[in-house]
PDB file of N, CA and C in Angstrom:
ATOM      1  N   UNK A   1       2.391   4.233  -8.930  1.00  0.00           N
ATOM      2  CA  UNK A   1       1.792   2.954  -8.721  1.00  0.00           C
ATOM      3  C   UNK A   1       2.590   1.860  -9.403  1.00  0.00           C
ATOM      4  N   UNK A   2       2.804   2.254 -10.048  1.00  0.00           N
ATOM      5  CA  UNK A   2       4.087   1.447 -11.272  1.00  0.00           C
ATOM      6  C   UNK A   2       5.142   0.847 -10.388  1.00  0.00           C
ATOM      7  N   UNK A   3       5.746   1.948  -9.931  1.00  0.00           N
ATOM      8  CA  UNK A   3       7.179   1.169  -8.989  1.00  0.00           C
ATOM      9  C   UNK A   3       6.779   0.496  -7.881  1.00  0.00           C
ATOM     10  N   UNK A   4       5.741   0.629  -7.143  1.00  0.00           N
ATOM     11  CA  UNK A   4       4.810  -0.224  -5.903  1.00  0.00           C
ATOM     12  C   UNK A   4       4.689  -0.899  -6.497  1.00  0.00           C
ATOM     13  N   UNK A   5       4.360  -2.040  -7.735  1.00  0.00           N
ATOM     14  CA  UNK A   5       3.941  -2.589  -7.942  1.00  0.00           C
ATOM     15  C   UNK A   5       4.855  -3.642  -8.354  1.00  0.00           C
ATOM     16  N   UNK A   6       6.022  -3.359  -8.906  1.00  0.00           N
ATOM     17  CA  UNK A   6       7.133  -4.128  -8.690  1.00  0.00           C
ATOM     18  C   UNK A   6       7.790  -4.433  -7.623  1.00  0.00           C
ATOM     19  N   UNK A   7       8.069  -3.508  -7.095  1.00  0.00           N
ATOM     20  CA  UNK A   7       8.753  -3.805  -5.437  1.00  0.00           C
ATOM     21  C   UNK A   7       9.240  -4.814  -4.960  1.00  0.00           C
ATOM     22  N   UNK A   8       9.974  -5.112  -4.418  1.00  0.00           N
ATOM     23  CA  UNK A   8      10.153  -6.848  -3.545  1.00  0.00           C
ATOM     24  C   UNK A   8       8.881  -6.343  -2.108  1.00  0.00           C
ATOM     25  N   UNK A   9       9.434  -5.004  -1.686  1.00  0.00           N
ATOM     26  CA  UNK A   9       8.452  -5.114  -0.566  1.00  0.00           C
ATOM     27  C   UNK A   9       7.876  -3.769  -0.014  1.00  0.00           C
ATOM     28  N   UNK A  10       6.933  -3.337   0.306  1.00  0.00           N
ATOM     29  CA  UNK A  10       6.363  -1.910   0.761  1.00  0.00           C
ATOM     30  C   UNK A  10       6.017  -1.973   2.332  1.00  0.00           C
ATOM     31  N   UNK A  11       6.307  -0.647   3.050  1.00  0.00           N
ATOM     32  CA  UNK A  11       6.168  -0.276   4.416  1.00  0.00           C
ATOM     33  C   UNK A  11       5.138   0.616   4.119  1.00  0.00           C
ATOM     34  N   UNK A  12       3.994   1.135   3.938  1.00  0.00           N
ATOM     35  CA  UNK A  12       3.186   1.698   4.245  1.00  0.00           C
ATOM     36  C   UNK A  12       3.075   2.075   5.338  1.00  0.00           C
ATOM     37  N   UNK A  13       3.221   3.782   5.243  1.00  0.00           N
ATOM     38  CA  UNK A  13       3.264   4.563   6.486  1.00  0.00           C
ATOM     39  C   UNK A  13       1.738   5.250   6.585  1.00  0.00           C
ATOM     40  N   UNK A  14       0.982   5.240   8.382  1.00  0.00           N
ATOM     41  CA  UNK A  14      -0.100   6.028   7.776  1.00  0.00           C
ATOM     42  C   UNK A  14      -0.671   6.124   9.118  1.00  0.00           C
ATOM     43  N   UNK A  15      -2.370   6.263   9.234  1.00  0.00           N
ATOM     44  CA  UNK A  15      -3.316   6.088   8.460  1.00  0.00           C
ATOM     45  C   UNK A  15      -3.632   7.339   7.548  1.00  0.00           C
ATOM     46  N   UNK A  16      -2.728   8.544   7.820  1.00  0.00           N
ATOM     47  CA  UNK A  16      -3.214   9.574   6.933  1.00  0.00           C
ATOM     48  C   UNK A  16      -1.777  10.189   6.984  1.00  0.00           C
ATOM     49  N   UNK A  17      -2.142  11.030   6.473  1.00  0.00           N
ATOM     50  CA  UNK A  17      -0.942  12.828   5.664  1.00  0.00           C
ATOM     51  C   UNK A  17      -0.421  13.240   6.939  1.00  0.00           C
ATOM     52  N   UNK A  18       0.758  13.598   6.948  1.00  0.00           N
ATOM     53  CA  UNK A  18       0.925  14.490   7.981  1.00  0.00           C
ATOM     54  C   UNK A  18       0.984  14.378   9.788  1.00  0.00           C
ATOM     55  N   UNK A  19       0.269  14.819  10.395  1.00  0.00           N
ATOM     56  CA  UNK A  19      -0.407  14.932  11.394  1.00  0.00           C
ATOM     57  C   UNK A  19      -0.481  13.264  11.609  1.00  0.00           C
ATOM     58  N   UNK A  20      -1.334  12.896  10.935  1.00  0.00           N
ATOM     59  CA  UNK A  20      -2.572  11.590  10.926  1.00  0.00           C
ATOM     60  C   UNK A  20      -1.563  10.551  10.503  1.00  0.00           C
ATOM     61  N   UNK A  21      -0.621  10.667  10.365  1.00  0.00           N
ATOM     62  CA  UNK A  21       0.164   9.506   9.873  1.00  0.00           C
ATOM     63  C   UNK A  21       1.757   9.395  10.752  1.00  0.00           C
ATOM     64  N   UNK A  22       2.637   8.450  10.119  1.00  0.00           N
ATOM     65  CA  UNK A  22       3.472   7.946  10.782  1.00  0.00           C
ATOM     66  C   UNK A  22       4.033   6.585  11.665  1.00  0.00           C
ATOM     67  N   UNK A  23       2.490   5.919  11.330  1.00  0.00           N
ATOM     68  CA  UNK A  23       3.008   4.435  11.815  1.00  0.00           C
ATOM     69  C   UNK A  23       2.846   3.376  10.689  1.00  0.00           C
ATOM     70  N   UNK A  24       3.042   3.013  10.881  1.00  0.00           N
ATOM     71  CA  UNK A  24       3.623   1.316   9.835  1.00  0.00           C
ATOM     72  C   UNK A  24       1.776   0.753  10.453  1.00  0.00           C
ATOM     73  N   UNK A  25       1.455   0.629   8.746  1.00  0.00           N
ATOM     74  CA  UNK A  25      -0.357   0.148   8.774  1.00  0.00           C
ATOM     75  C   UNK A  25      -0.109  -1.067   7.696  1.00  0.00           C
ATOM     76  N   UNK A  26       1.035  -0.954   7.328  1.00  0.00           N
ATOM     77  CA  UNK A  26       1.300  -2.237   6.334  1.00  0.00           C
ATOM     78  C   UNK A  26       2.738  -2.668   6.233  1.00  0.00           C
ATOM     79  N   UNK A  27       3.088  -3.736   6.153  1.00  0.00           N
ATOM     80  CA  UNK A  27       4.502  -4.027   5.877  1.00  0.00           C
ATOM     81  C   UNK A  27       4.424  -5.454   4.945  1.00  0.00           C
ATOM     82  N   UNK A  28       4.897  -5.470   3.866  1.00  0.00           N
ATOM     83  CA  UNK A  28       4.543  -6.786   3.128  1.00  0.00           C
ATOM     84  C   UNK A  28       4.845  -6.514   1.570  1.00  0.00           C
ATOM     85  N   UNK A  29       4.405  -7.735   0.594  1.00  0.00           N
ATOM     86  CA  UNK A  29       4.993  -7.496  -0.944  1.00  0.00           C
ATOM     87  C   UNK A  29       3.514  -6.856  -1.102  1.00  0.00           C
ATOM     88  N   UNK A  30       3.551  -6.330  -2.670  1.00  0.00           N
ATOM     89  CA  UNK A  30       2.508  -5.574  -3.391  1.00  0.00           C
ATOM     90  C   UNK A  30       1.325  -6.652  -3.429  1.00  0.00           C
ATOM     91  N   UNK A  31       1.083  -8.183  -3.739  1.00  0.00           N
ATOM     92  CA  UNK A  31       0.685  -9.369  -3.968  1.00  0.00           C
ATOM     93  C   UNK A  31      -0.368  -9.024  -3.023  1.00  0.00           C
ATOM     94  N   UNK A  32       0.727  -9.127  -1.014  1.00  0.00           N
ATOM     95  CA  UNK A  32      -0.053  -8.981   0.067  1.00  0.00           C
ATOM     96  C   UNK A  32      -0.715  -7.662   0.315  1.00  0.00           C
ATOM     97  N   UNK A  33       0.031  -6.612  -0.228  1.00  0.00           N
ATOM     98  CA  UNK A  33      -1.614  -5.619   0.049  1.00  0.00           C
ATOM     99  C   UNK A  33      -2.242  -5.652  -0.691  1.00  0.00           C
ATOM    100  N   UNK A  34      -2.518  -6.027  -2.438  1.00  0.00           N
ATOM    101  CA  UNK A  34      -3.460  -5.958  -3.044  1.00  0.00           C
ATOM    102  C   UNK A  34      -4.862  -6.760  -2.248  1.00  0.00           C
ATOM    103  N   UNK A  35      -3.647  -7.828  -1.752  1.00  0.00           N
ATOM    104  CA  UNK A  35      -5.000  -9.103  -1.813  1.00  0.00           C
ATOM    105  C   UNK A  35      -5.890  -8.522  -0.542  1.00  0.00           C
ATOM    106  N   UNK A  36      -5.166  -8.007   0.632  1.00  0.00           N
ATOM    107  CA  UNK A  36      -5.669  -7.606   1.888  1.00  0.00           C
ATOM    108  C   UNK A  36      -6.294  -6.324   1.791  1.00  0.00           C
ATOM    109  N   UNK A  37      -5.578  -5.336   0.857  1.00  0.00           N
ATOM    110  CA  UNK A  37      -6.293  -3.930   1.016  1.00  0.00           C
ATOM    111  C   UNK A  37      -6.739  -3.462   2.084  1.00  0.00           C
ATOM    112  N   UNK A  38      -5.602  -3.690   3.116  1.00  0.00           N
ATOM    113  CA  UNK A  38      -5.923  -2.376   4.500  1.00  0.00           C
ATOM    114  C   UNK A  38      -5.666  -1.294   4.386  1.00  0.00           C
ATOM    115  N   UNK A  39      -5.663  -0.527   3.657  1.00  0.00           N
ATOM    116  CA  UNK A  39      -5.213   0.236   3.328  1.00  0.00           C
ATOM    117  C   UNK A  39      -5.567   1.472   2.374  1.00  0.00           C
ATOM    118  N   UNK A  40      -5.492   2.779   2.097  1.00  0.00           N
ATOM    119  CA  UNK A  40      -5.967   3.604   1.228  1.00  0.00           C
ATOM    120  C   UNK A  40      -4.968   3.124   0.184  1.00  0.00           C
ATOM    121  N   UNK A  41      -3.871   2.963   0.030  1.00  0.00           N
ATOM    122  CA  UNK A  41      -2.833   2.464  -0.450  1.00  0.00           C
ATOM    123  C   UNK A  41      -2.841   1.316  -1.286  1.00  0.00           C
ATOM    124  N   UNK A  42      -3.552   0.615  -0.828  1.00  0.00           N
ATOM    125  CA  UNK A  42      -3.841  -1.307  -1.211  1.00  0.00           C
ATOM    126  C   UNK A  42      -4.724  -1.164  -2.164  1.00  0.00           C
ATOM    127  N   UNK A  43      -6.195  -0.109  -1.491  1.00  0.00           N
ATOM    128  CA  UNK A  43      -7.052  -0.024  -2.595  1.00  0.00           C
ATOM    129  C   UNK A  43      -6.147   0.716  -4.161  1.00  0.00           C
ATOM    130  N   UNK A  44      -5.958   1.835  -4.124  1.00  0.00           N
ATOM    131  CA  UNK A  44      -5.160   2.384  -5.216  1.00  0.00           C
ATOM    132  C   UNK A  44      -4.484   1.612  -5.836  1.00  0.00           C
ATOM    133  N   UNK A  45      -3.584   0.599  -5.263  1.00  0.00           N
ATOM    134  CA  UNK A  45      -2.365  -0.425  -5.877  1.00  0.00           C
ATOM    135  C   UNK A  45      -3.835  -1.527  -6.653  1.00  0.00           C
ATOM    136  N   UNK A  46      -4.511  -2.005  -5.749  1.00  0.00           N
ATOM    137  CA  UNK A  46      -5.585  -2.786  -6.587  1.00  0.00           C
ATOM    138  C   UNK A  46      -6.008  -2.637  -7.575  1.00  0.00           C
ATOM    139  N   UNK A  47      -6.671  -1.185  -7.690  1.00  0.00           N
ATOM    140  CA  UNK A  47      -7.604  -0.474  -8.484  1.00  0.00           C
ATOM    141  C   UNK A  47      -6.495  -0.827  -9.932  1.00  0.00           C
ATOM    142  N   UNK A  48      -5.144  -0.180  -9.481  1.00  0.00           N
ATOM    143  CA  UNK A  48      -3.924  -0.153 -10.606  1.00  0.00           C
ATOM    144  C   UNK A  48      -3.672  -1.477 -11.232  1.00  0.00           C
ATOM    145  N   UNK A  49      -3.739  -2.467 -10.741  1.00  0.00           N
ATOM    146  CA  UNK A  49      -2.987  -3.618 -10.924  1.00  0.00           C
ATOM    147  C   UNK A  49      -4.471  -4.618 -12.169  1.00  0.00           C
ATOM    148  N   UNK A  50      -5.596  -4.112 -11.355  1.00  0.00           N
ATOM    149  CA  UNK A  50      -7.005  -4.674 -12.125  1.00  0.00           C
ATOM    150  C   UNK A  50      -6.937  -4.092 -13.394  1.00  0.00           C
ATOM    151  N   UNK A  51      -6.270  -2.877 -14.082  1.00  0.00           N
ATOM    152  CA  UNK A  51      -6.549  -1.984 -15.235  1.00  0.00           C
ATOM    153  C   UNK A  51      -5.341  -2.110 -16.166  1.00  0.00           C
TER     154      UNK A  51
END
């Protein structure tokens, strides 16, 4: 969560593991998914960034 959180910018691949994943559900800085949280990803980076 540490290095996401610095980043200039994250591609979030998804909506899930494996199987369930593989498309681009986010593309943007850490700033923009915290604030948007589409994401299982966004929430976690949030949760991280609030603590």
């Amino acid at each position: 969560q540490a290095v996401m959180a610095h980043a200039d910018w994250i591609i979030d691949l998804g909506p899930g593991a494996g199987h369930e994943g593989g498309r681009i559900v986010f593309e943007g800085t850490p700033g923009e998914l915290v604030a948007a949280r589409p994401t299982l990803t966004g929430e976690h980076l949030a949760a991280y960034a609030a603590s």
